[in-house]
Structures are given as C-alpha cells and as structure tokens.
N, C-alpha and C. Protein backbone atom coordinates (compact mmCIF):
# COMPACT_ATOMS: atom_id res chain seq x y z
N UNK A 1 13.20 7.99 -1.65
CA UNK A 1 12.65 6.72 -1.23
C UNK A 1 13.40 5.59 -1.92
N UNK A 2 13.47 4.74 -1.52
CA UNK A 2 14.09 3.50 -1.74
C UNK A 2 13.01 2.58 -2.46
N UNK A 3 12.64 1.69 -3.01
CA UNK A 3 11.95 0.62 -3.92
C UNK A 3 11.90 -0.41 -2.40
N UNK A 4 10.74 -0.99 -2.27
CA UNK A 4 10.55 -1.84 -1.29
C UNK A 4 11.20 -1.40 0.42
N UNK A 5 11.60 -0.01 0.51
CA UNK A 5 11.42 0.42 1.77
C UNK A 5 10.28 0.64 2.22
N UNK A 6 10.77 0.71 3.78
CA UNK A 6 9.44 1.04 4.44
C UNK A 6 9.24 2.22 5.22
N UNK A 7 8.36 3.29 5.42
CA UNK A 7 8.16 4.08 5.63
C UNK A 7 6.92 4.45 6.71
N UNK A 8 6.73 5.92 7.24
CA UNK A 8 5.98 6.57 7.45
C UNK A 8 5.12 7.59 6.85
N UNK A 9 3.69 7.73 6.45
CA UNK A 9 3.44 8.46 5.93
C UNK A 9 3.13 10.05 6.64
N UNK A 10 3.28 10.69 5.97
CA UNK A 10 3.10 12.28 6.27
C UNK A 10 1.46 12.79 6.31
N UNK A 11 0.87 12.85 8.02
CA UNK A 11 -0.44 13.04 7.58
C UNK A 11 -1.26 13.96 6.44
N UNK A 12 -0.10 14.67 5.87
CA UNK A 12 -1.09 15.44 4.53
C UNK A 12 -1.63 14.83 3.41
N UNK A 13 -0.44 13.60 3.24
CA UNK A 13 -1.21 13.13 2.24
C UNK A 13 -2.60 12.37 2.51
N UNK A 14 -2.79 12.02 3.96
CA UNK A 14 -3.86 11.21 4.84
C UNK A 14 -5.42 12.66 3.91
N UNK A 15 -4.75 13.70 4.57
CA UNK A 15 -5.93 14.68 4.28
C UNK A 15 -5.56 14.83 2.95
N UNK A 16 -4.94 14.89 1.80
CA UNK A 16 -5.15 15.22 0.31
C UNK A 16 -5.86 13.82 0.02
N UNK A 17 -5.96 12.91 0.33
CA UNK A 17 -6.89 11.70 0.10
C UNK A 17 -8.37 11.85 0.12
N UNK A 18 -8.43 12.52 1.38
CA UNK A 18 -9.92 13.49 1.69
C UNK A 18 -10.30 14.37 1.07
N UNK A 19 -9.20 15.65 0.58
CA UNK A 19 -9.33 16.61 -0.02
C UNK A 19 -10.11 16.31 -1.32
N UNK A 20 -9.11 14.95 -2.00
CA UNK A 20 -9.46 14.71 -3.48
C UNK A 20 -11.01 14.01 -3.42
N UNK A 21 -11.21 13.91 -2.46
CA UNK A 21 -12.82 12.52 -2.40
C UNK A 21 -12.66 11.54 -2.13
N UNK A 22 -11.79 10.86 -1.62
CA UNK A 22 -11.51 9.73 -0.69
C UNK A 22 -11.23 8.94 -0.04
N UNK A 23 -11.42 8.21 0.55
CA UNK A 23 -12.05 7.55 2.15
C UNK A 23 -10.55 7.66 2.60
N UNK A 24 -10.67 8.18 3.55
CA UNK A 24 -8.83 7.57 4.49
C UNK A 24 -9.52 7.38 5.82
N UNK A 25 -10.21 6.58 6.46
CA UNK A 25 -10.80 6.32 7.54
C UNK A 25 -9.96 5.59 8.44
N UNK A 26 -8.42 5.05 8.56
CA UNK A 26 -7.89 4.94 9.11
C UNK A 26 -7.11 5.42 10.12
N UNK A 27 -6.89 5.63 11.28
CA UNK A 27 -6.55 6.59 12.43
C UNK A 27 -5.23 6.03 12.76
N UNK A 28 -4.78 4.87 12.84
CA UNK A 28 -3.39 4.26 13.26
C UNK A 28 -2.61 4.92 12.41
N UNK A 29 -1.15 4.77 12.59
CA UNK A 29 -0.17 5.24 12.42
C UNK A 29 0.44 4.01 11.71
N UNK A 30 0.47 3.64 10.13
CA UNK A 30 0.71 2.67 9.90
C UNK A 30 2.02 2.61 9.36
N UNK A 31 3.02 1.84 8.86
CA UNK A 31 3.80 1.92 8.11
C UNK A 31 3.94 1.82 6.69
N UNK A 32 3.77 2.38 5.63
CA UNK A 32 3.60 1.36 4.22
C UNK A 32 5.14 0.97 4.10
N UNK A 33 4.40 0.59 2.80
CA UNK A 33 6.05 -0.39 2.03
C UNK A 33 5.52 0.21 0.28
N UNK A 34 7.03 0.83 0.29
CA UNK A 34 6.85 1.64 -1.43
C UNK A 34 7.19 1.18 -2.19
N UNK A 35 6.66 0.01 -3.38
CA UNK A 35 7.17 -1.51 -3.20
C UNK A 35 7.45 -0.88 -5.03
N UNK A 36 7.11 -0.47 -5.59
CA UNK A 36 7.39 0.07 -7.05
C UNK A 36 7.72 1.61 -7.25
N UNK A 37 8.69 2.07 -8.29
CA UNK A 37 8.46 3.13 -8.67
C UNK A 37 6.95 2.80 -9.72
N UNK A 38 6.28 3.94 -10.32
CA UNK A 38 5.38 4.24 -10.86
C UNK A 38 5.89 4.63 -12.56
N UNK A 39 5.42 3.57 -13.93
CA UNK A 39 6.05 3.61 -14.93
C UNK A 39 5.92 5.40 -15.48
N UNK A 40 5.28 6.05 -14.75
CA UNK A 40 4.62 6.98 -15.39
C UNK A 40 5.45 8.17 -14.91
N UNK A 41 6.19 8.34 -13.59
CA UNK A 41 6.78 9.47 -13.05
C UNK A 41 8.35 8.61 -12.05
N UNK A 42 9.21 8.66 -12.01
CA UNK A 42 10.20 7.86 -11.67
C UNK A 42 10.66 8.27 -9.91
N UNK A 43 9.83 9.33 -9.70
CA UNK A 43 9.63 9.71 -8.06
C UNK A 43 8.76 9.70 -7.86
N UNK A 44 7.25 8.95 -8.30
CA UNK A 44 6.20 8.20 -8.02
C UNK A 44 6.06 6.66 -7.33
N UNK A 45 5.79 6.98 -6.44
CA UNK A 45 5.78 5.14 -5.96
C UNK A 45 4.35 4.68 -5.95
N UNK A 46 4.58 3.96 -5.36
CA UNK A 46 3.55 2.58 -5.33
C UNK A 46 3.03 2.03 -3.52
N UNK A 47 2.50 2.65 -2.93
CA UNK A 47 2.59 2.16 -1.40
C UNK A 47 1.37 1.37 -0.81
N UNK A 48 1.73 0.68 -0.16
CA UNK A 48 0.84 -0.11 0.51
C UNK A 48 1.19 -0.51 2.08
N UNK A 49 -0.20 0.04 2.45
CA UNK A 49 -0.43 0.21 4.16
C UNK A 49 0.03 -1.20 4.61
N UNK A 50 1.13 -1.17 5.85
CA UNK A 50 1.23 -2.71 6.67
C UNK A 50 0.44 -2.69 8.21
N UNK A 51 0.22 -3.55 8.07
CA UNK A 51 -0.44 -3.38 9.90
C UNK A 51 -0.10 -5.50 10.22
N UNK A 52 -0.04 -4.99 11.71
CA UNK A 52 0.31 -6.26 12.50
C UNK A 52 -0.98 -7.38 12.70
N UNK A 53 -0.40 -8.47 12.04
CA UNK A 53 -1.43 -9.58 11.54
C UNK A 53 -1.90 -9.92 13.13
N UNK A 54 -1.32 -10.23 14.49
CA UNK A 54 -1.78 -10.19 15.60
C UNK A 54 -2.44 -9.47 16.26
N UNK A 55 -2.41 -8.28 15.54
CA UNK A 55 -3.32 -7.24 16.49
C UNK A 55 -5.11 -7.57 16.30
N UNK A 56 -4.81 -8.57 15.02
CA UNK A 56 -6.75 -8.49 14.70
C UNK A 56 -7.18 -10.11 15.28
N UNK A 57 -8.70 -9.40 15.23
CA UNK A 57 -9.16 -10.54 16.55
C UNK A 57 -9.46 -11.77 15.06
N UNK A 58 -9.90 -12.67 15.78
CA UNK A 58 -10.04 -13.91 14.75
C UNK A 58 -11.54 -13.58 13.97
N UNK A 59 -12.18 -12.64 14.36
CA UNK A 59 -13.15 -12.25 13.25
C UNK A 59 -12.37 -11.59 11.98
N UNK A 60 -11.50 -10.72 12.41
CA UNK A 60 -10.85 -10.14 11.19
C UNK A 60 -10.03 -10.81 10.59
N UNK A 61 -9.41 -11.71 10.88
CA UNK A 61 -8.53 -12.40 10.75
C UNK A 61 -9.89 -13.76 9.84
N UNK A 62 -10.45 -13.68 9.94
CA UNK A 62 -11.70 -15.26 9.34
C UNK A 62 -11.80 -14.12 7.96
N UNK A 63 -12.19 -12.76 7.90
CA UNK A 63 -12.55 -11.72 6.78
C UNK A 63 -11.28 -11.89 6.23
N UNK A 64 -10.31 -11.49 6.47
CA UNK A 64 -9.07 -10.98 5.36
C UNK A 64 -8.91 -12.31 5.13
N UNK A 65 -9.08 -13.90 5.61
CA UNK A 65 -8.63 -14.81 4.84
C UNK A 65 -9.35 -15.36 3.60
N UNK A 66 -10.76 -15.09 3.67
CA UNK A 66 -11.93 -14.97 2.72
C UNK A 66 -11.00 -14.30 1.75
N UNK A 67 -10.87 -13.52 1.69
CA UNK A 67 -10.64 -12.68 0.45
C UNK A 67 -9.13 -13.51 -0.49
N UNK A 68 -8.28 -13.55 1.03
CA UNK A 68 -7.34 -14.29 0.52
C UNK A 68 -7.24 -14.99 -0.71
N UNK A 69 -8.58 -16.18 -0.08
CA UNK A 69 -8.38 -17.87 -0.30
C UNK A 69 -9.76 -17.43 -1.14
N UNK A 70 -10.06 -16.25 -2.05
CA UNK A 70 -11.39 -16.40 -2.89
C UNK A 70 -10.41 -16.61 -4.23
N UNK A 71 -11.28 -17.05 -4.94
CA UNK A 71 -11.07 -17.29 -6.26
C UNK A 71 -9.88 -16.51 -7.07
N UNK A 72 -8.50 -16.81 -7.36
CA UNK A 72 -7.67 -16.47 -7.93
C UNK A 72 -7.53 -15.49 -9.31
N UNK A 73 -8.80 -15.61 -9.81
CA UNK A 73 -9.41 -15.20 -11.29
C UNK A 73 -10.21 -13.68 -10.06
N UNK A 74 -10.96 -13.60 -9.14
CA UNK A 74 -11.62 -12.97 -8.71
C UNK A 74 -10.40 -11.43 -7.97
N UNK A 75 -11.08 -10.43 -8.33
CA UNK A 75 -9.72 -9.49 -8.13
C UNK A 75 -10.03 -9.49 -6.14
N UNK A 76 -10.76 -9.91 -5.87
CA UNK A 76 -10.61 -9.52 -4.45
C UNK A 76 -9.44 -10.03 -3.76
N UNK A 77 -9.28 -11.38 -4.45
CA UNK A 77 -8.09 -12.30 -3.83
C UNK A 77 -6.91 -11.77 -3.93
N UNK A 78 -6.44 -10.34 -4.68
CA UNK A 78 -5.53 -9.56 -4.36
C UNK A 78 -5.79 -8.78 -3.44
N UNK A 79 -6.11 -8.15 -2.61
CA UNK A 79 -6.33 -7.49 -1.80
C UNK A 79 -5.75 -7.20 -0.62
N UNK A 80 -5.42 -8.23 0.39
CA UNK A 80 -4.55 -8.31 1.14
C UNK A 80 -3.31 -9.50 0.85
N UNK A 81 -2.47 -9.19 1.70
CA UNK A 81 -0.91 -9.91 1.31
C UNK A 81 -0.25 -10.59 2.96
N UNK A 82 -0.45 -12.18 3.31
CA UNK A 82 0.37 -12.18 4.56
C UNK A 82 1.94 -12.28 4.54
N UNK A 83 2.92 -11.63 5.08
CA UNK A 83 3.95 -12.12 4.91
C UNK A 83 4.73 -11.53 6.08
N UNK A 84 6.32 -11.71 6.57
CA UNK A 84 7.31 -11.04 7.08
C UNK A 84 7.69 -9.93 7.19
N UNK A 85 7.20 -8.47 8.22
CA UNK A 85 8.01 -7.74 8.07
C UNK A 85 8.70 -8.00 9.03
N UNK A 86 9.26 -7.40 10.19
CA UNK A 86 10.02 -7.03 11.51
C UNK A 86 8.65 -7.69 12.46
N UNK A 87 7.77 -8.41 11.98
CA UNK A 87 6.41 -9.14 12.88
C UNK A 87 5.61 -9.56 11.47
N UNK A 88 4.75 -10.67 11.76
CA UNK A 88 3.81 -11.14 11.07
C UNK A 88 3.00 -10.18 10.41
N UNK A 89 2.55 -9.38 9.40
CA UNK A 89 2.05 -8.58 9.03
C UNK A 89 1.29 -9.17 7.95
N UNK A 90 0.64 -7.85 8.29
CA UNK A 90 -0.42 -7.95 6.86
C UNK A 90 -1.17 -6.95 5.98
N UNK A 91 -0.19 -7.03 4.57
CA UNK A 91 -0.37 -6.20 3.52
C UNK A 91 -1.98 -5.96 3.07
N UNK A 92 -2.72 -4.74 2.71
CA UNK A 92 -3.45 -3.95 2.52
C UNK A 92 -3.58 -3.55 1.19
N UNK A 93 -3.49 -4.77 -0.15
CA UNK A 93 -3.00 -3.83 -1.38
C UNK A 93 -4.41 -3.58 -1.68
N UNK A 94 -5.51 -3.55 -1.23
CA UNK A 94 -6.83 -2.80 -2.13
C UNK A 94 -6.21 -1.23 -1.73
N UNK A 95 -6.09 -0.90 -0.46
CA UNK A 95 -5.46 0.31 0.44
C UNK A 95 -4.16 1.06 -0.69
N UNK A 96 -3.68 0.52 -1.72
CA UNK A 96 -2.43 1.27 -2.37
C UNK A 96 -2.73 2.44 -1.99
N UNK A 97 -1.66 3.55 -2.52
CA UNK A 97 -1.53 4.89 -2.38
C UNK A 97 -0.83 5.20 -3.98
N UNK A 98 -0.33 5.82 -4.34
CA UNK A 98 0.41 6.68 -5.42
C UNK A 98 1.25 7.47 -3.49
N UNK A 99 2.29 7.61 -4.14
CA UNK A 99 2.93 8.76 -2.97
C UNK A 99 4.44 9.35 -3.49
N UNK A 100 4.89 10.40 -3.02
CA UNK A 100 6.16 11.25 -3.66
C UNK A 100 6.62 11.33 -1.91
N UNK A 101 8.34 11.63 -2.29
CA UNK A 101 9.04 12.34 -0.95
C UNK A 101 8.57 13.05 -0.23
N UNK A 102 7.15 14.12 -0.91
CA UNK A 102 7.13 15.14 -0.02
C UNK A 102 5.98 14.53 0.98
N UNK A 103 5.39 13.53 0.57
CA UNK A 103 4.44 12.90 2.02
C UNK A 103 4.83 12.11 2.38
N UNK A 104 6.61 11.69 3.05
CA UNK A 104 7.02 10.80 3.39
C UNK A 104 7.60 11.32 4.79
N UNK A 105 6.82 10.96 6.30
CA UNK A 105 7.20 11.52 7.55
C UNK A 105 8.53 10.87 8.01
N UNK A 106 8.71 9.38 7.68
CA UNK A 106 10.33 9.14 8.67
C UNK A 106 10.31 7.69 7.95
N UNK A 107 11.48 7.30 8.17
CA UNK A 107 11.70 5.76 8.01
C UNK A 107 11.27 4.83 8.51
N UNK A 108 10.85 3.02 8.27
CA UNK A 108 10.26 2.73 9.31
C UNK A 108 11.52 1.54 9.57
N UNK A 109 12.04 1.78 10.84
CA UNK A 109 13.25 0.94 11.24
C UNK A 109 13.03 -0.12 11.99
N UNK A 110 14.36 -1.29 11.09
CA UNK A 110 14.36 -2.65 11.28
C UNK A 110 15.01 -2.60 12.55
N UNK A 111 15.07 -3.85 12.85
CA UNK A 111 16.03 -4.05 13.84
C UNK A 111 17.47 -3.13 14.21
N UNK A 112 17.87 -3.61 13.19
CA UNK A 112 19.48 -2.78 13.39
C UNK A 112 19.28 -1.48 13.26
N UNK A 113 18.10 -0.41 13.54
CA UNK A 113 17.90 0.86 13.54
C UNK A 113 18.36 1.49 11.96
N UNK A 114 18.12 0.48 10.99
CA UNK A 114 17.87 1.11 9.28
C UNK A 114 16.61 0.76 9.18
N UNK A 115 16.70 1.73 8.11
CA UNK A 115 15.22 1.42 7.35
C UNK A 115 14.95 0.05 6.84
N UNK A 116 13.96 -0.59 7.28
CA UNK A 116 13.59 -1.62 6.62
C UNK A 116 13.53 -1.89 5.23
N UNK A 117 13.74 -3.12 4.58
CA UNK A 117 13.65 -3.08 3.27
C UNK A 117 13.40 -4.81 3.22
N UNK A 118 12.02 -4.56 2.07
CA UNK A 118 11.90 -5.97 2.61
C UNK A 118 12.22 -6.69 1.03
N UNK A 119 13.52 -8.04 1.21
CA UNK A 119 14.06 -8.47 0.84
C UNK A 119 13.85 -9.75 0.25
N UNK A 120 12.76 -10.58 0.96
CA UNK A 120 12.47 -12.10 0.94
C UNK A 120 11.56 -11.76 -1.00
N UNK A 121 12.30 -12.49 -1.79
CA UNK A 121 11.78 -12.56 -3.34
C UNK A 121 10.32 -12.89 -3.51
N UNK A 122 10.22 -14.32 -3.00
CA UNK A 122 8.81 -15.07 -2.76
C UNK A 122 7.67 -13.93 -2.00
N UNK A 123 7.89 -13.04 -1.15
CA UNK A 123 6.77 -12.10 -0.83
C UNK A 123 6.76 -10.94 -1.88
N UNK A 124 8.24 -10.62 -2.33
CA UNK A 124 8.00 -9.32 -3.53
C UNK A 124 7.20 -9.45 -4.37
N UNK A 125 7.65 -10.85 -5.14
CA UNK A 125 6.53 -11.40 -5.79
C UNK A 125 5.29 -11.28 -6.02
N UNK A 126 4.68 -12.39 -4.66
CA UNK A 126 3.75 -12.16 -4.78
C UNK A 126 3.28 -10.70 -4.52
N UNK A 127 3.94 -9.73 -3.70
CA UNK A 127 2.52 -8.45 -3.90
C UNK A 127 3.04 -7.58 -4.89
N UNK A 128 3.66 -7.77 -6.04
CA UNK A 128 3.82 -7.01 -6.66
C UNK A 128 2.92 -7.71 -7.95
N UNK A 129 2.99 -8.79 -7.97
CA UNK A 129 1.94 -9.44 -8.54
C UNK A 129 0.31 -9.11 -7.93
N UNK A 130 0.00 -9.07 -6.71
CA UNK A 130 -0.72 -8.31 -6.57
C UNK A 130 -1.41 -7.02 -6.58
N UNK A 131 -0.70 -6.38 -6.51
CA UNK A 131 -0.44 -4.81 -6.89
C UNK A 131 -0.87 -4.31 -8.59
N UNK A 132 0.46 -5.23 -9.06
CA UNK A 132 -0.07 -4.95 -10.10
C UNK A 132 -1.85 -5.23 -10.84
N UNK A 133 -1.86 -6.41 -10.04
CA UNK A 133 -3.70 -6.37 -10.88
C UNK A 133 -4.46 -5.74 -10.40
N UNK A 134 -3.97 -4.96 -8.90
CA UNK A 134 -5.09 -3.74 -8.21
C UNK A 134 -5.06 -2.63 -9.02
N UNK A 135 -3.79 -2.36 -9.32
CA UNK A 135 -3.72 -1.15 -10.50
C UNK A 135 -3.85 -1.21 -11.81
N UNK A 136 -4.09 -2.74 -12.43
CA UNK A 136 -4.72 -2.76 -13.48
C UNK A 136 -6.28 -2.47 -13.74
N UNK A 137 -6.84 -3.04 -12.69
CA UNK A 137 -8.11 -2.76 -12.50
C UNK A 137 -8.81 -1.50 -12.18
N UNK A 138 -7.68 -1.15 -11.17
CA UNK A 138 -8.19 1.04 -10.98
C UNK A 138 -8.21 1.30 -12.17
N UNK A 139 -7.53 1.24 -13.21
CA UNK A 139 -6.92 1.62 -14.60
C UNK A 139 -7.82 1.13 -15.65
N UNK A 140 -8.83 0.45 -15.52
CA UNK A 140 -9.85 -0.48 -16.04
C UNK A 140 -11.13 0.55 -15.37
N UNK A 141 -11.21 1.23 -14.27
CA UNK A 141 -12.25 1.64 -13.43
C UNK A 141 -11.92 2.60 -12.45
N UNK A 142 -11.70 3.81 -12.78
CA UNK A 142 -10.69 4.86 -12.23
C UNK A 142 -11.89 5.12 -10.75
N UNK A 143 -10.77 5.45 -9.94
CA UNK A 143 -11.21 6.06 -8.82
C UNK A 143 -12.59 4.80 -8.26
N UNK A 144 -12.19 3.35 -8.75
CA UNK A 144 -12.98 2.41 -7.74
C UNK A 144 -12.58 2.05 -6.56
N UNK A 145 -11.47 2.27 -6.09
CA UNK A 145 -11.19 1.82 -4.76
C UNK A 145 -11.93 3.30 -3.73
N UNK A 146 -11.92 2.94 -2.84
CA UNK A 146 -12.30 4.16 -1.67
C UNK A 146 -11.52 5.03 -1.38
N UNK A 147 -9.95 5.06 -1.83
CA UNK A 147 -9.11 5.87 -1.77
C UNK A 147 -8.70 6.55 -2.61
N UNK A 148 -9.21 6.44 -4.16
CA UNK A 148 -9.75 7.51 -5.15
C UNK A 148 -7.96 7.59 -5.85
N UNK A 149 -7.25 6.16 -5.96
CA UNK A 149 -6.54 6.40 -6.60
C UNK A 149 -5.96 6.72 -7.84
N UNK A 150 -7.10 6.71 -8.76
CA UNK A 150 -6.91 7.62 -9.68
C UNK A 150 -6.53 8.91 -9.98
N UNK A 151 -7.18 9.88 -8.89
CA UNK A 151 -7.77 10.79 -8.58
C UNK A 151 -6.10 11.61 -7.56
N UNK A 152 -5.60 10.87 -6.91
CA UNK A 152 -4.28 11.27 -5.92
C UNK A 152 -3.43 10.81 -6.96
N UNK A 153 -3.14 9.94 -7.85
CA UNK A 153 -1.79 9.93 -9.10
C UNK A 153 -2.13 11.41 -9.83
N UNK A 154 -3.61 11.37 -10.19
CA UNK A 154 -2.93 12.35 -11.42
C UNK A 154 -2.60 14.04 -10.34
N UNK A 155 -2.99 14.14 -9.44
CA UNK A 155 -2.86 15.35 -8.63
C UNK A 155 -1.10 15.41 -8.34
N UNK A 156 -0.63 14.01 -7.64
CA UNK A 156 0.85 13.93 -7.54
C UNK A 156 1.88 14.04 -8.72
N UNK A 157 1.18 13.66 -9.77
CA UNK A 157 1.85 13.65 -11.12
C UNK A 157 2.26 15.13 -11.36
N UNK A 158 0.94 16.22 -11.27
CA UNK A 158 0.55 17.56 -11.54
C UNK A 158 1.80 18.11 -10.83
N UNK A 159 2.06 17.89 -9.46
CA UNK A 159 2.68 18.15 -8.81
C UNK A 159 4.20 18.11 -8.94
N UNK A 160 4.65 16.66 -9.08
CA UNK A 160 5.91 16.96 -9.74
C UNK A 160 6.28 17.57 -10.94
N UNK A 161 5.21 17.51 -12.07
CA UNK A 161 5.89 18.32 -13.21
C UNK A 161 5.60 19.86 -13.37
C-alpha cells in the first residue's frame, strides 16, 4: 500500500469487523484512503471510508455538517472530512479501520487509470489532523467507536507478527 492511496477493501476484513464485535453495517462498495502508516506496525495503516458527497440527500448532508461545524474542542467535529477526490467526497474518519495488504481488494483509479493518491496538503492536513484525535480518543476509550477499533489493530497486529 502506498501512504494516502486509495483503495478497495477486501470483504473479509468487512466480516473480521463482525467477527471481532463490530458494527460494519455498510453495504456499498466504498473506497478508503490509507492516509498513515500505523506507529506501531509499519504495514499497518490507517483507513478511512470515502463516499460521494452528492449522492446524500440534503437531510444527510444538514447531519454530517452539524458535526462538521460543532465545536472544535468537541471530538465529534472530527468525524467527517469534505474535500477532493476524483468527485466531491466525503471522508468518514469516526468509520477509520486499522488494515494490512492482505484486506486490500484492488486499487481505486484516478483518472489516468493509476491509483489515486491524494496529494492536495491543505486536505492531508486537515484529516490527518483529524484522524489523529479519533485515534487518540479510541486510545483514551478502546473499542468506542462501532467498529471496535481497538479490537481489529490488536488482531491485525497478532497477525503480522
């Protein structure tokens, strides 16, 4: 994997999410973006689900800006991320993952038929700045998100060593 590529995930890890206790209630076929290695394993990443900011109706679109535009001090306001991929998108960082090569199904390709890699500084930034305080806070309160990321690092960790 590449640092800030973008990808497909491999539905097993969809079901080891389940396996471990939790929630993957998502059915689309999304792309993440594997925006960090992980300080802890150096073929550990960092992923976060993208989905197309047009596809949601203006109710969802009124919700994810709430969270946005809440209080800066308040961890919700990390949560989602708007920015540029290959379409208006919109980052999912409560949604992180922990993920390795082996649950990685295909590339997710830019224009010129490469893998995307998203480049613009001002969005790395910010969601890596975001990111990071989602995973400070799992790390503060293991296995609080619905996707039990505590719970899928240390299993992937197990795994590579």
């Amino acid at each position: 994997m590449i640092e800030k590529g973008m990808y497909f995930g491999d539905k097993s890890i969809y079901q080891l999410i389940k396996q471990l206790g939790g929630q993957w209630n998502d059915t689309k076929e999304r792309p993440i973006v594997c925006l960090i290695k992980s300080i802890e394993n150096p073929n550990l990443y960092w992923a976060i689900p993208v989905g197309n900011w047009n596809h949601r109706d203006q109710s969802a679109k009124n919700r994810i800006m709430s969270y946005i535009n809440s209080n800066s001090r308040n961890i919700t306001s990390c949560f989602y991320h708007l920015g540029k991929t290959t379409t208006q998108s919109i980052f999912f960082i409560s949604d992180v993952i922990p993920i390795t090569d082996k649950y990685i199904n295909r590339e997710y390709l830019g224009y010129n038929s490469q893998i995307f890699i998203i480049k613009n500084p001002n969005l790395i930034r910010e969601l890596e700045r975001k990111l990071r305080r989602v995973l400070a806070y799992e790390h503060a309160n293991p296995n609080y998100f619905r996707q039990h990321i505590t719970d899928i690092k240390n299993y992937l960790l197990s795994e590579l060593s």
